[in-house]
C-alpha atoms as a PDB file:
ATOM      1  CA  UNK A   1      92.821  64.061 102.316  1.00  0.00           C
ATOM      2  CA  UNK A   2      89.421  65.573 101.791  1.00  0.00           C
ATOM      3  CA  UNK A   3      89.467  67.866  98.039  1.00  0.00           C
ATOM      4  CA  UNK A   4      89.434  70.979  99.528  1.00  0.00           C
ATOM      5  CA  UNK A   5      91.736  70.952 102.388  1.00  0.00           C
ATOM      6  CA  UNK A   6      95.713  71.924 102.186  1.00  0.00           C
ATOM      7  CA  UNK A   7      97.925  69.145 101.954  1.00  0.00           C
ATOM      8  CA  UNK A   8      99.758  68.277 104.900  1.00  0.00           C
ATOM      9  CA  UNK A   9     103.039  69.872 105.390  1.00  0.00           C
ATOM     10  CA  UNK A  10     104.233  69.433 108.792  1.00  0.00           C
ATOM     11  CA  UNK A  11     108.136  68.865 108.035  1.00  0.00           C
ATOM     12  CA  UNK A  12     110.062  70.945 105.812  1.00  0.00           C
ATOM     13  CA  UNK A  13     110.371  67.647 103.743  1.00  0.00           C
ATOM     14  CA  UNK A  14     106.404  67.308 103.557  1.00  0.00           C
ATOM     15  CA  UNK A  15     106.241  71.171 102.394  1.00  0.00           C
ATOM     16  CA  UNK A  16     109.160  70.839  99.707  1.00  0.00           C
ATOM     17  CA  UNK A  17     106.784  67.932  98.550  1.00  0.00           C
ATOM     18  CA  UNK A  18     103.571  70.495  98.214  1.00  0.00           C
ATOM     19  CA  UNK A  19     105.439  73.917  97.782  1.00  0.00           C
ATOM     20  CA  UNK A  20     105.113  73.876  93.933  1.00  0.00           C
ATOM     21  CA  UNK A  21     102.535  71.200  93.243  1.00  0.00           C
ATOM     22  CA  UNK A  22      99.091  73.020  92.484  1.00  0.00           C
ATOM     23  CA  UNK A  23      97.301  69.908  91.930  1.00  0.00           C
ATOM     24  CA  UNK A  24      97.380  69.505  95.594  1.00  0.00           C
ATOM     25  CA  UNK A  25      97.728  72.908  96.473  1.00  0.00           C
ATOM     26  CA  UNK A  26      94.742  74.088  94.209  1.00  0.00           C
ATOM     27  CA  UNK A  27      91.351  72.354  95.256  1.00  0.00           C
ATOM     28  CA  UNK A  28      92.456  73.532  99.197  1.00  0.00           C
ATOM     29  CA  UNK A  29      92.974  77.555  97.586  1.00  0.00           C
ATOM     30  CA  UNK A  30      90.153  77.730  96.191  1.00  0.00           C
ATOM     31  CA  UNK A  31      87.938  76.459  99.246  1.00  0.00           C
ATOM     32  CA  UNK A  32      89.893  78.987 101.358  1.00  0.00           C
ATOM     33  CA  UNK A  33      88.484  81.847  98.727  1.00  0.00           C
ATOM     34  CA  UNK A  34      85.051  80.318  99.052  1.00  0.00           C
ATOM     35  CA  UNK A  35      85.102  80.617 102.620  1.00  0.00           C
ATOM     36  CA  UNK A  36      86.308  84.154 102.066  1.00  0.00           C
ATOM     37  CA  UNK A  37      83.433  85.651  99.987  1.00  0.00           C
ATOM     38  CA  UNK A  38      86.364  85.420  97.115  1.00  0.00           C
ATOM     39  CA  UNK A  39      84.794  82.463  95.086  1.00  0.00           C
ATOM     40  CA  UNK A  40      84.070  84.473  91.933  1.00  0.00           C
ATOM     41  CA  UNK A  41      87.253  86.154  91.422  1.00  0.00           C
ATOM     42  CA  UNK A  42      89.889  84.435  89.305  1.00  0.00           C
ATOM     43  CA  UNK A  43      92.853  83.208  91.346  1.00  0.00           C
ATOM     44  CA  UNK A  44      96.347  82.971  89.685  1.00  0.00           C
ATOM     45  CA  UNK A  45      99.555  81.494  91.484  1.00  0.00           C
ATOM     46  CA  UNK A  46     101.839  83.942  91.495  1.00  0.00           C
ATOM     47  CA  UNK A  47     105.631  82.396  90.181  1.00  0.00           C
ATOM     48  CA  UNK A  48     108.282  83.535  92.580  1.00  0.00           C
ATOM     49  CA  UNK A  49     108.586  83.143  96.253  1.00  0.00           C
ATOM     50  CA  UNK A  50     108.753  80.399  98.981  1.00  0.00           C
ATOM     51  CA  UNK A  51     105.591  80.628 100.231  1.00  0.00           C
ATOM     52  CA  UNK A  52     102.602  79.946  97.775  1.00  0.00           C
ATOM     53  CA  UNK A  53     101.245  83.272  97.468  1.00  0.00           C
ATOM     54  CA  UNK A  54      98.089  83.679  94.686  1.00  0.00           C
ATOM     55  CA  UNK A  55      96.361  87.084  93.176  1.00  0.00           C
ATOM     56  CA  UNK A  56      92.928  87.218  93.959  1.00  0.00           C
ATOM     57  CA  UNK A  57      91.361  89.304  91.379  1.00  0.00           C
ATOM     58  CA  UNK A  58      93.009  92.499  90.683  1.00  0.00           C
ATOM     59  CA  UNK A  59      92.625  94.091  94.149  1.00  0.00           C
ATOM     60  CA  UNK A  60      93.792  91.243  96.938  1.00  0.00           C
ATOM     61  CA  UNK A  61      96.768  88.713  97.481  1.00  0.00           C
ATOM     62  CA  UNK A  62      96.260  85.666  99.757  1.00  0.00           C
ATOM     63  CA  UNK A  63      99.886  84.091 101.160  1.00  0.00           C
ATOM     64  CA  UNK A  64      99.800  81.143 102.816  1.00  0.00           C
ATOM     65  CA  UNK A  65     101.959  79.758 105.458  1.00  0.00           C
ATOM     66  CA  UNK A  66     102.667  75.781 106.185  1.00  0.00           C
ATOM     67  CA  UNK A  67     102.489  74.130 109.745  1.00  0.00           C
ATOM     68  CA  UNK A  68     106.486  74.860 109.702  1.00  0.00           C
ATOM     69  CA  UNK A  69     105.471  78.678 109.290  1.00  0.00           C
ATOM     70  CA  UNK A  70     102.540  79.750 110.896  1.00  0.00           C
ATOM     71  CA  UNK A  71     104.970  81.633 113.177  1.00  0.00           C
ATOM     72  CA  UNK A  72     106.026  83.671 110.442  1.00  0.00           C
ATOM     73  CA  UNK A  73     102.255  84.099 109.159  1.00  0.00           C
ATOM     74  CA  UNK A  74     101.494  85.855 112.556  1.00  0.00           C
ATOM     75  CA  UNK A  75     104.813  87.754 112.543  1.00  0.00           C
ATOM     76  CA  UNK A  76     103.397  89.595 109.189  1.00  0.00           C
ATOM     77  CA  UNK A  77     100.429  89.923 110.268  1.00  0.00           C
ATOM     78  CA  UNK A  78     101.023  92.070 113.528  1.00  0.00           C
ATOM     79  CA  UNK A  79     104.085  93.917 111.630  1.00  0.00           C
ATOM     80  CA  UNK A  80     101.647  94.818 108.408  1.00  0.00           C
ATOM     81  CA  UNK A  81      99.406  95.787 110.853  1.00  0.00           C
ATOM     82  CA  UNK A  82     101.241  98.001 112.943  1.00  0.00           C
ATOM     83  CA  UNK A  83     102.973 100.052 110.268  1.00  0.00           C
ATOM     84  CA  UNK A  84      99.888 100.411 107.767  1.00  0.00           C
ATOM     85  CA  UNK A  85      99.956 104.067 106.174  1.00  0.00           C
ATOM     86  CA  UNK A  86     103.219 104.982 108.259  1.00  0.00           C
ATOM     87  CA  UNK A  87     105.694 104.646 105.750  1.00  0.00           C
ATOM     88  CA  UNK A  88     106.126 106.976 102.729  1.00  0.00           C
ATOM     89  CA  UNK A  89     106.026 103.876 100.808  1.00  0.00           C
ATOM     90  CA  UNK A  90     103.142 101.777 100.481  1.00  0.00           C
ATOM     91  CA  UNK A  91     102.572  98.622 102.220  1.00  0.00           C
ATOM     92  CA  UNK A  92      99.753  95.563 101.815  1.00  0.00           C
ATOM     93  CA  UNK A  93      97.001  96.010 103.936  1.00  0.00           C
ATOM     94  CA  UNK A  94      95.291  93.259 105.721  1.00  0.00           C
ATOM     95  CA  UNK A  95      91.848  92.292 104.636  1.00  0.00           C
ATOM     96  CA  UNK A  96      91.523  89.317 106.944  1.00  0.00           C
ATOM     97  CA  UNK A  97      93.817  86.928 107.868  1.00  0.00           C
ATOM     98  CA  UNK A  98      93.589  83.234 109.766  1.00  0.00           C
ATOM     99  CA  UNK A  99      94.164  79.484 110.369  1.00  0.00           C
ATOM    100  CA  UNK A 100      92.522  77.191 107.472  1.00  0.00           C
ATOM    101  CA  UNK A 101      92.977  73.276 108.764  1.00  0.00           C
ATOM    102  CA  UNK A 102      96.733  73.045 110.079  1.00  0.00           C
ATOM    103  CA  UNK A 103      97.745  75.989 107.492  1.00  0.00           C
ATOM    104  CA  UNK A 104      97.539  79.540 108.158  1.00  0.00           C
ATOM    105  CA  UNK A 105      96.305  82.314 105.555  1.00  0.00           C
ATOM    106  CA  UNK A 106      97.038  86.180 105.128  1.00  0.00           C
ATOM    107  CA  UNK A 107      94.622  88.129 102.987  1.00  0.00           C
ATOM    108  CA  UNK A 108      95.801  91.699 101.599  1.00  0.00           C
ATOM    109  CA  UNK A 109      95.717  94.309  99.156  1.00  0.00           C
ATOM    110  CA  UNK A 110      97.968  94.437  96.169  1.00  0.00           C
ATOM    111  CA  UNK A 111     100.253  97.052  95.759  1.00  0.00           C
ATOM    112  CA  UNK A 112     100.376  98.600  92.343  1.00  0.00           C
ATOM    113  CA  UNK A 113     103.716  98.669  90.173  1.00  0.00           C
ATOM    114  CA  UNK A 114     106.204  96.161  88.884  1.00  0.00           C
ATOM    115  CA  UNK A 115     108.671  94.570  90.342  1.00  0.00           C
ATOM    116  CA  UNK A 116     111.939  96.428  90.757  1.00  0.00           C
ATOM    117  CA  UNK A 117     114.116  93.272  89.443  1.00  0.00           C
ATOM    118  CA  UNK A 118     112.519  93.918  85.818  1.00  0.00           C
ATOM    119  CA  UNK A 119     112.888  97.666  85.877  1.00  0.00           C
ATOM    120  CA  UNK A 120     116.255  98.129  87.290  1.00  0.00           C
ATOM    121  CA  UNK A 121     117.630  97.867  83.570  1.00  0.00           C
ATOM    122  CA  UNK A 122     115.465 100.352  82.605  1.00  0.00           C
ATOM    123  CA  UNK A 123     116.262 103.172  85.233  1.00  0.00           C
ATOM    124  CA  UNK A 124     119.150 105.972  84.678  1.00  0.00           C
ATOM    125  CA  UNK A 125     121.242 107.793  87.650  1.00  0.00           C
ATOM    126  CA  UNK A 126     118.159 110.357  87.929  1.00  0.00           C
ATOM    127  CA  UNK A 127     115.710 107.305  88.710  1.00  0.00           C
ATOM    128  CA  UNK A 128     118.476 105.028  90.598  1.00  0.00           C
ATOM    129  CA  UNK A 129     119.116 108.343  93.142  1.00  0.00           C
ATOM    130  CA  UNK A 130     115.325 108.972  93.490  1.00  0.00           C
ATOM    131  CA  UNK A 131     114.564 105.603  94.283  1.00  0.00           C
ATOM    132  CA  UNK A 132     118.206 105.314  96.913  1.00  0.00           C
ATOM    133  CA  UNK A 133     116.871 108.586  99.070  1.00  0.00           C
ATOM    134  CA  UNK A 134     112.903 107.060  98.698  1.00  0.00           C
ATOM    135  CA  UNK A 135     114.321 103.486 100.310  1.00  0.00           C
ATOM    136  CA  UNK A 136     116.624 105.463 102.611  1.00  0.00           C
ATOM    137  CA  UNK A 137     113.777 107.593 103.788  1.00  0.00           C
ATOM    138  CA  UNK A 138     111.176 104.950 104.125  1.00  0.00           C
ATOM    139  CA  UNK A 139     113.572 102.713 105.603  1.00  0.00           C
ATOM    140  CA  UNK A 140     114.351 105.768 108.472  1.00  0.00           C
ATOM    141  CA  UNK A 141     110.420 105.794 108.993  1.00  0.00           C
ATOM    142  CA  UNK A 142     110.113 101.858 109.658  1.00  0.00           C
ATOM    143  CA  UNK A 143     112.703 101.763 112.347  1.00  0.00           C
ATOM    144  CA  UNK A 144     110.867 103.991 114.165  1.00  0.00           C
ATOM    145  CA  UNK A 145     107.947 102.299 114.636  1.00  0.00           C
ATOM    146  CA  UNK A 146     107.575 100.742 118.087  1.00  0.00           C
ATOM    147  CA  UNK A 147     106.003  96.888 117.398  1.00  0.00           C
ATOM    148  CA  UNK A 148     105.396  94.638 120.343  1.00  0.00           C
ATOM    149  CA  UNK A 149     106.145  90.938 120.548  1.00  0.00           C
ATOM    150  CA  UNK A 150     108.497  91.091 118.590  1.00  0.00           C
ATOM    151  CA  UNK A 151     111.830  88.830 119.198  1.00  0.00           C
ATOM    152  CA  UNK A 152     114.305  87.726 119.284  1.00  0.00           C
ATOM    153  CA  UNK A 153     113.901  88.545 123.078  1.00  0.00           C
ATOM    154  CA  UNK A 154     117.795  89.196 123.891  1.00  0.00           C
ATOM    155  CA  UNK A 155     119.412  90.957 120.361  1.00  0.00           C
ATOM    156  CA  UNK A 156     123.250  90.590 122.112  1.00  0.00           C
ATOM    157  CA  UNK A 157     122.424  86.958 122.720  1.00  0.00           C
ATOM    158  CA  UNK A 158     121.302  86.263 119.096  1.00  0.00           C
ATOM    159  CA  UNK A 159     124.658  87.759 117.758  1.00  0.00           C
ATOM    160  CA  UNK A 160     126.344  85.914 120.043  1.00  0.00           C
ATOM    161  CA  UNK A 161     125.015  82.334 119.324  1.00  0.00           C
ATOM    162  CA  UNK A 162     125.465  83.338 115.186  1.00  0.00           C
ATOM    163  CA  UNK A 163     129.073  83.945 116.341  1.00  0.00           C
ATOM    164  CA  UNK A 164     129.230  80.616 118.029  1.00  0.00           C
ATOM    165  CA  UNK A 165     128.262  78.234 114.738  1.00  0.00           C
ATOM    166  CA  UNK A 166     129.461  81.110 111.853  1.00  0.00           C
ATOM    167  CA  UNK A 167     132.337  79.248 110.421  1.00  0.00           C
ATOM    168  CA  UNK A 168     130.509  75.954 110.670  1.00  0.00           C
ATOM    169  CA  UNK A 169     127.283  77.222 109.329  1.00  0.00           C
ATOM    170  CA  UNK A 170     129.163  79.024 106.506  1.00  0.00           C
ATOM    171  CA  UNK A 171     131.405  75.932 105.953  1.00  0.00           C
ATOM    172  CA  UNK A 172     128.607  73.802 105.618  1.00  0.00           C
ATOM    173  CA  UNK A 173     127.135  76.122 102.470  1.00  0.00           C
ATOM    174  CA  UNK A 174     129.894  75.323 100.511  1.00  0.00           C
ATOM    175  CA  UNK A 175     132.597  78.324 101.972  1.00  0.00           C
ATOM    176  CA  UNK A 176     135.880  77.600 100.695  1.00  0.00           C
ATOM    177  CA  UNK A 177     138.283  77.183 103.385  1.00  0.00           C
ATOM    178  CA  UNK A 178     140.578  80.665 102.627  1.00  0.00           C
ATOM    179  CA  UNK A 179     137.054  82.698 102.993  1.00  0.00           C
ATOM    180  CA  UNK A 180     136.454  80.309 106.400  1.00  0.00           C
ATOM    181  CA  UNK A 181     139.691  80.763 107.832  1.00  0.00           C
ATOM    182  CA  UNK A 182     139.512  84.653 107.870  1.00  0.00           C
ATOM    183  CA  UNK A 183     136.100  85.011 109.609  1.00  0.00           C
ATOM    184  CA  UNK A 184     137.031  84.519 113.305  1.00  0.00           C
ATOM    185  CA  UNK A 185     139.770  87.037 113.536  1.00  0.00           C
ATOM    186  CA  UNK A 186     137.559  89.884 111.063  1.00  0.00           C
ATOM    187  CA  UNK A 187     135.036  89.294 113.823  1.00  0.00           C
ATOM    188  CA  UNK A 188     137.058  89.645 116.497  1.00  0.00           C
ATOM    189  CA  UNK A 189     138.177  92.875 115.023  1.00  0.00           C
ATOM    190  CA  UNK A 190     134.686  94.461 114.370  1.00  0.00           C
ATOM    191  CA  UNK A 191     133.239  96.284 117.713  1.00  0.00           C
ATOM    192  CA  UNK A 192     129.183  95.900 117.213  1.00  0.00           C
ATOM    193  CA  UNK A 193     128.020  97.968 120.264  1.00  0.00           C
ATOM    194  CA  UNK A 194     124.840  97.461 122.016  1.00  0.00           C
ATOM    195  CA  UNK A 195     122.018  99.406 120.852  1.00  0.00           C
ATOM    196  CA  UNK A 196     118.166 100.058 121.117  1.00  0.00           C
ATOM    197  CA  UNK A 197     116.991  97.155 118.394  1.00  0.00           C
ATOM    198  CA  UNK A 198     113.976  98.253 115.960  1.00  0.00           C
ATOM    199  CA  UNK A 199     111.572  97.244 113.781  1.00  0.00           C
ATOM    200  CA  UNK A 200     113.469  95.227 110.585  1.00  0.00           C
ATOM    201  CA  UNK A 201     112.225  94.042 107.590  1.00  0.00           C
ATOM    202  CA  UNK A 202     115.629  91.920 107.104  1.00  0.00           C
ATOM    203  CA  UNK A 203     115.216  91.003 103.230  1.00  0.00           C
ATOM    204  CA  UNK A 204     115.041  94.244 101.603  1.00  0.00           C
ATOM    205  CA  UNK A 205     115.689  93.448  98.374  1.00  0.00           C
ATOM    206  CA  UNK A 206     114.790  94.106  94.874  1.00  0.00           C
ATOM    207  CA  UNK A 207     112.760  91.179  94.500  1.00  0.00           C
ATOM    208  CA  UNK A 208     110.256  93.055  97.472  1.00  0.00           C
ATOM    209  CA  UNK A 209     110.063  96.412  96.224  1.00  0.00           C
ATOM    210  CA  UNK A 210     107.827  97.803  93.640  1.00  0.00           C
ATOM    211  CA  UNK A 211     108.011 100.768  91.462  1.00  0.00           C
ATOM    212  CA  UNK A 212     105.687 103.128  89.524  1.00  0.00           C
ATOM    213  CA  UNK A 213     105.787 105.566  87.249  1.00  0.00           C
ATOM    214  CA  UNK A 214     105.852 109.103  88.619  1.00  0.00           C
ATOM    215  CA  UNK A 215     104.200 112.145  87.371  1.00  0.00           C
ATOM    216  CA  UNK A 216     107.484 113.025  85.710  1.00  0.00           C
ATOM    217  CA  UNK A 217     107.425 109.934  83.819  1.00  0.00           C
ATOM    218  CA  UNK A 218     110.706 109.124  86.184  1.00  0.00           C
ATOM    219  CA  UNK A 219     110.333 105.874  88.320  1.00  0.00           C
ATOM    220  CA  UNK A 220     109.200 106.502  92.165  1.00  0.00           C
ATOM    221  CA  UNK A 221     108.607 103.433  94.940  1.00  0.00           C
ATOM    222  CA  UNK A 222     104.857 102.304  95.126  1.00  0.00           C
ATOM    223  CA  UNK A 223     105.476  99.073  97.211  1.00  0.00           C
ATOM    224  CA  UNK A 224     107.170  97.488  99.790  1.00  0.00           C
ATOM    225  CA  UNK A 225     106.227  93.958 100.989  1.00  0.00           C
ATOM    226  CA  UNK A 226     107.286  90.452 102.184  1.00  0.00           C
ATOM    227  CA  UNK A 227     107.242  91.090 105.797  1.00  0.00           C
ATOM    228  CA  UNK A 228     107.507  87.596 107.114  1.00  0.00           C
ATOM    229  CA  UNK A 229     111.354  87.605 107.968  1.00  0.00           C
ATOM    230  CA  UNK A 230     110.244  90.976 110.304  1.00  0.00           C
ATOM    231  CA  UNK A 231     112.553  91.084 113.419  1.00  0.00           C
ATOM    232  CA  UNK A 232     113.961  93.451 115.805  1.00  0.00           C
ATOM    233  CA  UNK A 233     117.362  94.145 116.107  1.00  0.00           C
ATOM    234  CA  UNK A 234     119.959  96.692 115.248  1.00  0.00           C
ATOM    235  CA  UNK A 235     119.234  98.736 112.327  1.00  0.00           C
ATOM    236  CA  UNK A 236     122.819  98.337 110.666  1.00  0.00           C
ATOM    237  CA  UNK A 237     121.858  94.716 110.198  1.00  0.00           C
ATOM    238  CA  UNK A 238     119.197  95.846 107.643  1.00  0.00           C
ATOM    239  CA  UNK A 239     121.752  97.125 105.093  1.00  0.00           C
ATOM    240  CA  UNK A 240     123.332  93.831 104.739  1.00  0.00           C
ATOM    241  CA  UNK A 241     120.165  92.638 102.590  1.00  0.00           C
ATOM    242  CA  UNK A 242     120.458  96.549 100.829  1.00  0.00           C
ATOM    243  CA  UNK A 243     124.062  96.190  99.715  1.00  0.00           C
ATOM    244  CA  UNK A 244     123.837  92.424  99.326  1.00  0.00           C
ATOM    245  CA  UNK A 245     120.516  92.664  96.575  1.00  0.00           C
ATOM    246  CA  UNK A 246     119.306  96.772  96.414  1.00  0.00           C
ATOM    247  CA  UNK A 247     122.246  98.615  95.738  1.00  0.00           C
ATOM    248  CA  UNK A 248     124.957  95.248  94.719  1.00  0.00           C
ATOM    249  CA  UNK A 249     127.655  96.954  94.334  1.00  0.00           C
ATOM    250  CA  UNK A 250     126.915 100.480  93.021  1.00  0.00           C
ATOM    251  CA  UNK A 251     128.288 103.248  95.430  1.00  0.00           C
ATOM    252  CA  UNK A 252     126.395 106.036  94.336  1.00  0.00           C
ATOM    253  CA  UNK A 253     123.080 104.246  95.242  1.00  0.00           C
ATOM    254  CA  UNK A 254     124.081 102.991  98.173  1.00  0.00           C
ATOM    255  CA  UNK A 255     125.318 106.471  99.390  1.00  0.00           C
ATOM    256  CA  UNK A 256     122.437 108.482  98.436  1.00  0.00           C
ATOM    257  CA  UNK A 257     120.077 105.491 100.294  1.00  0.00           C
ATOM    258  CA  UNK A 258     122.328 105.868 103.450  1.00  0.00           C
ATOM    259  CA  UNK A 259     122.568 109.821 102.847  1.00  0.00           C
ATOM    260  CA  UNK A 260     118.470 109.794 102.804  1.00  0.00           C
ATOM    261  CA  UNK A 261     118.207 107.436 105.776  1.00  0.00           C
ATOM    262  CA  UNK A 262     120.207 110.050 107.757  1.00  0.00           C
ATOM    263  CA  UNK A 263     124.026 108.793 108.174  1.00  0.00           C
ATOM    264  CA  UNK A 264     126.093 112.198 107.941  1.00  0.00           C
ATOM    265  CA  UNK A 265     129.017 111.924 104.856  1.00  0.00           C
ATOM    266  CA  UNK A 266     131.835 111.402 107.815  1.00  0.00           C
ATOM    267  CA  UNK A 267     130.235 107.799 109.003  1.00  0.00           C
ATOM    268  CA  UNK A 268     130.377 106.196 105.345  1.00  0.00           C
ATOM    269  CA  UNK A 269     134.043 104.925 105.988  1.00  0.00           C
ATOM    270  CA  UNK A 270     135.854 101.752 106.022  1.00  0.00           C
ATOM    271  CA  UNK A 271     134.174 101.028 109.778  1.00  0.00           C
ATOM    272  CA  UNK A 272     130.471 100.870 108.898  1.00  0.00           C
ATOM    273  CA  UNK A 273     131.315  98.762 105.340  1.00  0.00           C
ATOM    274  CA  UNK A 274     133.424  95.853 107.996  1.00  0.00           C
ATOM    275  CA  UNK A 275     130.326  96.523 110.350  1.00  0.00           C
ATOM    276  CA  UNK A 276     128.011  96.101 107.270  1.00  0.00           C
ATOM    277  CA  UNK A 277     129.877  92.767 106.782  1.00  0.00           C
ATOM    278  CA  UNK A 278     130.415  91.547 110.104  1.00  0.00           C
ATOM    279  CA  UNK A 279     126.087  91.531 110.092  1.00  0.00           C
ATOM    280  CA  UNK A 280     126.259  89.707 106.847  1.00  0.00           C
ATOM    281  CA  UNK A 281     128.277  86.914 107.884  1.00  0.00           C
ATOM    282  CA  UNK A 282     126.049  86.702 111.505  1.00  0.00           C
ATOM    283  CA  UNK A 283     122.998  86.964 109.738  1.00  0.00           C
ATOM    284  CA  UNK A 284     120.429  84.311 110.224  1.00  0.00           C
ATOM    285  CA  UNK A 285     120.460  83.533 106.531  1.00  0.00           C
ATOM    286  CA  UNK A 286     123.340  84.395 105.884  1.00  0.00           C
ATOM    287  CA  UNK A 287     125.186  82.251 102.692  1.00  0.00           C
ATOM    288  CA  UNK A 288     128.882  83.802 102.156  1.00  0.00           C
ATOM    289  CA  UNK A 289     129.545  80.939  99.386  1.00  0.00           C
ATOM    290  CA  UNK A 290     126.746  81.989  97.268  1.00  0.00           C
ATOM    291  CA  UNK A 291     127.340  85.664  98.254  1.00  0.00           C
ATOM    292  CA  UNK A 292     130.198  85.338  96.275  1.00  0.00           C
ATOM    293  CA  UNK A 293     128.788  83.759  93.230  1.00  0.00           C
ATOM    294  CA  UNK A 294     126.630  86.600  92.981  1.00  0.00           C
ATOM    295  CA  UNK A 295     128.409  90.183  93.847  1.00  0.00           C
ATOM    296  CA  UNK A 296     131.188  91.662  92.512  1.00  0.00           C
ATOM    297  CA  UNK A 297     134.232  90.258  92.668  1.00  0.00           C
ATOM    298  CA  UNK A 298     137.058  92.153  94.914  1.00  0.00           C
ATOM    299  CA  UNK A 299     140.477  92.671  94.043  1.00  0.00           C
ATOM    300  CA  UNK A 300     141.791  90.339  96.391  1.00  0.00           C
ATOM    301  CA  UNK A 301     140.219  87.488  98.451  1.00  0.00           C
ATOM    302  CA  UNK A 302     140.245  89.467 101.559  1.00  0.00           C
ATOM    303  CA  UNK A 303     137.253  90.079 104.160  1.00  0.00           C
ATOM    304  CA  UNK A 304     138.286  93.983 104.658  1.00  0.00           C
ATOM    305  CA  UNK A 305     138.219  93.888 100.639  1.00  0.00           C
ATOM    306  CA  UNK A 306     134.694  92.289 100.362  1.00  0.00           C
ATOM    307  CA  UNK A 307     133.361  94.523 102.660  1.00  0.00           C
ATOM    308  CA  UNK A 308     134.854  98.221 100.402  1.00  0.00           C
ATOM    309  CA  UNK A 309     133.425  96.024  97.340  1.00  0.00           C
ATOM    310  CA  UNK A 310     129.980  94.999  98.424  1.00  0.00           C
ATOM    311  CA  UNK A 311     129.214  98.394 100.696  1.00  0.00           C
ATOM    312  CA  UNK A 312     131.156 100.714  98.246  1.00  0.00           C
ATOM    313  CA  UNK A 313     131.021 104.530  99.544  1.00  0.00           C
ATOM    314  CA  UNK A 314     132.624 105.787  97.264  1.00  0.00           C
ATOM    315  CA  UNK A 315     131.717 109.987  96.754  1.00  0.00           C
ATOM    316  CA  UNK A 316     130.188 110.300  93.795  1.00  0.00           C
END
């Protein structure tokens, strides 16, 4: 492999080989920059994520995608794209984006602000409901935004083949057996009617938003990114990733975030939270076993429980 090419990755087991080593990933980055005009700005790795994504400077982020993911490479692309400056939240901007050998490459700005996983300790109820109404409003704005090409093609069709394989799927992540058993007949109980999909981001999460101090010294949103895992579909399937790692738990956040999105206080009841769920457990990534390591534990090990304990709506 010549020094300044990516290393092959064309099976997930080649890219789990490459995914973290920078002495292979390195020489190919850096030749990638060169060909970008970028060769004199220092280029730092940066430690979280699945994809290796790199600061560029102090202005630009480059994300690159394997062979396996060059799919979701042009997904961001078109959805950062299509939605740059309308959201009330900022979003990376694309400075030029590409194939490089068998690998493809996404250059943007970088957002401003630290991650909201390091300040969450630090916020109080005033911060916690300003940043709930900001992600409820800005959330309202992106699933309005029409985005073409978009799939999956047939949203009814791709709930019903997650139905097909959910027990299995969940089984084979470790579910225990009393969590399995209950999932076909919660299903069958949970109406999800058709509907116009939109524009998701799917993994709205803590972990993908940024805040910023605001002029009151209180903290405000300054970033929302990680748009790979875009899809369209119905918008209740986007608060499964809100309860499951925004709000985790806490009803008052959660309520002002739905409150702000536009849900009127009669639809937060017991039917959206076994919606909320139902989306959870037919979600494409979803992981019920490790769901449960993670969130709150409810008072009994009942579906209809887990659903009031991980959507809480609680008045305030």
């Amino acid at each position: 492999m010549p020094n300044d090419s990516l290393p092959a990755a064309a099976t997930e087991a080649q890219f789990a080989t490459v995914r973290r080593d920078e002495a292979r990933l390195r020489p190919g980055v850096l030749a990638l920059c060169r060909r970008l005009g970028r060769s004199g700005a220092d280029v730092t790795r940066f430690p979280d994520g699945s994809l290796p994504v790199y600061a560029v400077g102090d202005r630009l982020v480059l994300k690159l995608y394997p062979p396996i993911a060059r799919e979701r490479g042009q997904i961001e692309e078109r959805v950062l794209r299509t939605i740059d400056g309308r959201l009330p939240v900022p979003t990376p901007r694309v400075e030029e984006a590409g194939g490089f050998g068998t690998w493809r490459y996404l250059l943007m700005t970088r957002l401003r602000g630290e991650p909201l996983t390091e300040v969450w300790p630090r916020t109080g109820e005033r911060d916690r409901d300003r940043l709930a109404a900001q992600l409820g409003t800005a959330l309202a704005a992106l699933h309005e935004i029409p985005v073409r090409a978009l799939g999956p093609p047939d949203w009814q069709g791709f709930l019903a083949g997650q139905r097909v394989d959910c027990v299995e799927r969940q089984r084979a992540r470790g579910l225990d057996p009393e969590w399995a058993a209950q999932i076909p007949e919660f299903l069958d109980s949970v109406p999800l009617p058709p509907s116009s999909p939109v524009l998701l981001h799917t993994e709205v999460m803590r972990e993908h938003l940024l805040v910023a101090p605001g002029p009151d010294g209180g903290w405000s949103l300054s970033g929302l990114y990680d748009f790979e895992p875009a899809m369209m579909g119905d918008r209740e399937y986007e608060f499964v990733s809100v309860g499951l790692f925004v709000s985790r738990g806490d009803p008052r956040f959660l309520r002002h975030l739905l409150t702000a999105y536009g849900y009127s206080g009669d639809r937060l009841d017991a039917t959206l939270q076994r919606r909320l769920l139902a989306y959870a457990l037919l979600h494409r990534y979803s992981d019920l076993s490790w769901y449960l390591e993670e969130m709150p534990e409810p008072p009994v090990p009942k579906l209809d429980a887990l659903a009031a304990r991980w959507w809480p709506l609680d008045a305030p």
